[in-house]
N, C-alpha and C. Protein backbone atom coordinates (compact mmCIF):
# COMPACT_ATOMS: atom_id res chain seq x y z
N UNK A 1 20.55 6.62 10.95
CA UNK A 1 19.52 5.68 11.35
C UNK A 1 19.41 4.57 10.30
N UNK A 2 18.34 4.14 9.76
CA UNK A 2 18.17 3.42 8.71
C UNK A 2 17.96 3.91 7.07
N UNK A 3 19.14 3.20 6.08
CA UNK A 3 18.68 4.03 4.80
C UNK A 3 17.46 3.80 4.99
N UNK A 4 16.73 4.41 3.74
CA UNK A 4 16.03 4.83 3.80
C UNK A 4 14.36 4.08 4.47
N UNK A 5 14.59 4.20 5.53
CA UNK A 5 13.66 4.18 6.77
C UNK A 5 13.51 2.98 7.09
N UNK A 6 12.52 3.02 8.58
CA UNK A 6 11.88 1.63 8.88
C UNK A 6 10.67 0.98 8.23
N UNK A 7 10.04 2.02 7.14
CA UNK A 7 9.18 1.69 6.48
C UNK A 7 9.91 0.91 5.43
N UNK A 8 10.74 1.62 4.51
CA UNK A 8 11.47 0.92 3.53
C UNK A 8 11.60 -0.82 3.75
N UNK A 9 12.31 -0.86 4.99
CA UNK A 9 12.81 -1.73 5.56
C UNK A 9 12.01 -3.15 5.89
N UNK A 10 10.65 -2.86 5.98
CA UNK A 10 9.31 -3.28 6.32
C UNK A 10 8.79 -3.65 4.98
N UNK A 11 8.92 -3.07 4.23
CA UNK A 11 8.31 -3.39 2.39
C UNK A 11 9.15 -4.37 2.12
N UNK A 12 10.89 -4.05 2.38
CA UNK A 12 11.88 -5.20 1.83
C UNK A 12 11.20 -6.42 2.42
N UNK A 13 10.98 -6.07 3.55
CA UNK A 13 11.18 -7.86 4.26
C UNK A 13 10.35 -8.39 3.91
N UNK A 14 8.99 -7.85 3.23
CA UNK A 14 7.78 -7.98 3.02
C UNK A 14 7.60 -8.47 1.69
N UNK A 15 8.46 -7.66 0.33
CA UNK A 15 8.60 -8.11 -0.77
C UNK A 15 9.19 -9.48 -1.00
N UNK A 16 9.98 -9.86 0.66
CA UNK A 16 11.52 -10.78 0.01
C UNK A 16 10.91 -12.27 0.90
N UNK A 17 9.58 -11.85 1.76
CA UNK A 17 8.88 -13.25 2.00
C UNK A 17 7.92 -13.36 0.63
N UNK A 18 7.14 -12.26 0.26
CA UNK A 18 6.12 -12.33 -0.90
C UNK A 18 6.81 -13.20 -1.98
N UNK A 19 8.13 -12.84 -2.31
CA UNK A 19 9.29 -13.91 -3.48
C UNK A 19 8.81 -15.38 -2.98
N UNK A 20 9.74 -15.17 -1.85
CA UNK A 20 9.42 -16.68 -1.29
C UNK A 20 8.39 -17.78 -1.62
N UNK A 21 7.13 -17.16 -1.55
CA UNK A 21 6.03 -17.63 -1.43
C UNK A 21 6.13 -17.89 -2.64
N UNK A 22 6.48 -17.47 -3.41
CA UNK A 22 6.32 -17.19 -4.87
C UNK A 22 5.07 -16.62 -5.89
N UNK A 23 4.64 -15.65 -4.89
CA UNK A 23 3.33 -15.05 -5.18
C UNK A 23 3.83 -13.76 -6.01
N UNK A 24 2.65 -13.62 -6.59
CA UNK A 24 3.36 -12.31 -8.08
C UNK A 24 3.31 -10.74 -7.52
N UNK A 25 2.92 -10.61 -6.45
CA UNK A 25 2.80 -9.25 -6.27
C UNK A 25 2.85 -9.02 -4.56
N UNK A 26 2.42 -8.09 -3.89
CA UNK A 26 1.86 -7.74 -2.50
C UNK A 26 0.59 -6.52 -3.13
N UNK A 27 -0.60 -6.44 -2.29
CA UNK A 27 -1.37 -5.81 -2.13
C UNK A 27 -1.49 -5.39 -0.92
N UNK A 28 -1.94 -3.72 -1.11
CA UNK A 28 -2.36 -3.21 0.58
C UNK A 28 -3.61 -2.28 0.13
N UNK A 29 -4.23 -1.70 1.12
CA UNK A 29 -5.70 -0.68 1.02
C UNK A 29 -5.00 0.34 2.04
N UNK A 30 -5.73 1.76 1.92
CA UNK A 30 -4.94 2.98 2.14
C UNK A 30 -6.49 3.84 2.21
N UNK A 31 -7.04 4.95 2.90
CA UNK A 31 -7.80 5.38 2.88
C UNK A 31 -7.36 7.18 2.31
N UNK A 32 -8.30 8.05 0.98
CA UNK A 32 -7.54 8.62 0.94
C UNK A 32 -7.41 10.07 1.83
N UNK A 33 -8.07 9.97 3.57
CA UNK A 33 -7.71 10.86 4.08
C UNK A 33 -6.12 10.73 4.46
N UNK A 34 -5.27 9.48 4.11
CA UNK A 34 -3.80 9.27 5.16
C UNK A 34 -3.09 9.41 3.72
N UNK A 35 -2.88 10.45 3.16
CA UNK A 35 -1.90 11.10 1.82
C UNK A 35 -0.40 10.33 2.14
N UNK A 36 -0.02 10.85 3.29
CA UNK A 36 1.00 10.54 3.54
C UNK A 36 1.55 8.99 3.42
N UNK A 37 0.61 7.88 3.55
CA UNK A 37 0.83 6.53 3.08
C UNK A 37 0.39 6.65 2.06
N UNK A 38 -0.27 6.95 1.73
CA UNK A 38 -0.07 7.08 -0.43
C UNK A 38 0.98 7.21 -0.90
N UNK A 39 1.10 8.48 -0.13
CA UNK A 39 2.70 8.83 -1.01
C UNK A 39 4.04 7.74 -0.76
N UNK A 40 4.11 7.45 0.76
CA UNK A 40 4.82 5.84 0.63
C UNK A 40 4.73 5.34 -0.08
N UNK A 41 3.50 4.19 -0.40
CA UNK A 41 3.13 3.23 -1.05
C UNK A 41 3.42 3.47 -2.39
N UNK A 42 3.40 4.56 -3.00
CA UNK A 42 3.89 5.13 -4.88
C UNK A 42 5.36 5.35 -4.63
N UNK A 43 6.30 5.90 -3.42
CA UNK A 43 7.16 5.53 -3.59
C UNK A 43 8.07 4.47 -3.55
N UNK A 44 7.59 3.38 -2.83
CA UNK A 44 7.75 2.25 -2.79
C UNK A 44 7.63 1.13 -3.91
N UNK A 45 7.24 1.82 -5.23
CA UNK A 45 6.51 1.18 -6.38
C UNK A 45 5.22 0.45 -6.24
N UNK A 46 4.69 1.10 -5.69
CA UNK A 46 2.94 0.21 -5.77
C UNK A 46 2.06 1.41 -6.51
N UNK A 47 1.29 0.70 -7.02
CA UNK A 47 0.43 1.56 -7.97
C UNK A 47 -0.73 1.19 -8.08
N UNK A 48 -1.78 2.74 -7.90
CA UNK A 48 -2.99 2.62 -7.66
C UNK A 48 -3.62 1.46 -8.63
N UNK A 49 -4.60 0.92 -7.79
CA UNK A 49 -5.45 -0.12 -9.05
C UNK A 49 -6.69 0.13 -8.79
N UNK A 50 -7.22 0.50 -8.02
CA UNK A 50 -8.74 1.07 -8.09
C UNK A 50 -9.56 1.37 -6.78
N UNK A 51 -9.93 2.26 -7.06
CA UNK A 51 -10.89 3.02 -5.90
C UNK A 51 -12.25 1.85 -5.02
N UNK A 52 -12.94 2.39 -4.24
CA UNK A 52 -13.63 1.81 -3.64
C UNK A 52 -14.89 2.65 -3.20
N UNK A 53 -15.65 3.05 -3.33
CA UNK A 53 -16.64 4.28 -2.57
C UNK A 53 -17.68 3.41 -1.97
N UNK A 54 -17.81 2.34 -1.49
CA UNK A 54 -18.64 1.89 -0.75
C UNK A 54 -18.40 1.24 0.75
N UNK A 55 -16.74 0.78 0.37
CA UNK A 55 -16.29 0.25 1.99
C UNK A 55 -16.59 0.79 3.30
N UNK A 56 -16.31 2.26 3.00
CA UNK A 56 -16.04 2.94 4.32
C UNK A 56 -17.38 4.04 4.53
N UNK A 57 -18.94 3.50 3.75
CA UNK A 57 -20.00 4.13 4.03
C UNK A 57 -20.54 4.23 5.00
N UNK A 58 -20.17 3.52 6.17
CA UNK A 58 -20.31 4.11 7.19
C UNK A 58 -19.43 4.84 7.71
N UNK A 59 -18.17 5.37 7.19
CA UNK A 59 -17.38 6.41 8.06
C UNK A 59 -17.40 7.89 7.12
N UNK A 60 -18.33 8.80 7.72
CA UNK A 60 -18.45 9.66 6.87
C UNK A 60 -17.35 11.07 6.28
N UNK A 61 -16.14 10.27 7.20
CA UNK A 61 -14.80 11.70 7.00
C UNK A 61 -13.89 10.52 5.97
N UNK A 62 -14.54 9.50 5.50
CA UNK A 62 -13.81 8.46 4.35
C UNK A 62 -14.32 8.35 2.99
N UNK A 63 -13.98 9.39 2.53
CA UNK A 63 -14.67 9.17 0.79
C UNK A 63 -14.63 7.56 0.40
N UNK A 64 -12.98 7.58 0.04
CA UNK A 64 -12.72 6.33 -0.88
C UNK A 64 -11.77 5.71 -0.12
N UNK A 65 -11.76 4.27 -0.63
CA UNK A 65 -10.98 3.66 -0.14
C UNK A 65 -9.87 2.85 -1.30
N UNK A 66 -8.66 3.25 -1.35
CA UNK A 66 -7.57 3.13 -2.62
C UNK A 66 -6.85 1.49 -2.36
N UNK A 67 -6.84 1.24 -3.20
CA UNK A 67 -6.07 -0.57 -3.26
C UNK A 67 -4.81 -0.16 -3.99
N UNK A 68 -4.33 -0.60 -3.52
CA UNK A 68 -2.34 -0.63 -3.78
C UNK A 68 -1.92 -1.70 -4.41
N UNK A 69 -1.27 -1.43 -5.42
CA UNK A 69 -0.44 -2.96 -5.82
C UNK A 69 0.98 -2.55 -6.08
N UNK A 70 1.51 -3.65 -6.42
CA UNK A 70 3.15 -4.08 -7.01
C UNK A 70 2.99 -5.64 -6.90
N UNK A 71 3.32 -5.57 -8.47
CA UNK A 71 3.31 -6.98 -8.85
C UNK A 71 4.85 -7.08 -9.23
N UNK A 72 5.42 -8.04 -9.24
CA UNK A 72 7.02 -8.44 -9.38
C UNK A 72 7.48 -8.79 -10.75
């Protein structure tokens, strides 16, 4: 199928317009009931930058809400 995935694949294209732009990084938000896009997003090289405990106070099965980075 695709090395390594359609996600992979989706970050590249994503990192290689972010160049373009000539902006220093990409940012995304991740909630931490979905582990499984965490664990993407750290393998992908993005790294936690800080929590949130107020975004998602009205959704009460959402502790925190995690911000993602990779800066270039």
């Amino acid at each position: 199928m695709f090395p390594g995935g359609l996600g992979h694949l989706l970050m590249d294209a994503a990192e290689t317009w972010a160049n373009e732009q000539s902006l220093l990084g990409l940012s995304l938000e991740a909630q931490t009931d979905n582990v499984i896009a965490c664990q993407f997003y750290a393998k992908e090289g993005f790294a936690l930058g800080c929590t949130d405990t107020l975004k998602q106070t009205g959704n009460p099965d959402i502790e925190l809400t995690l911000d993602w980075y990779k800066i270039f």
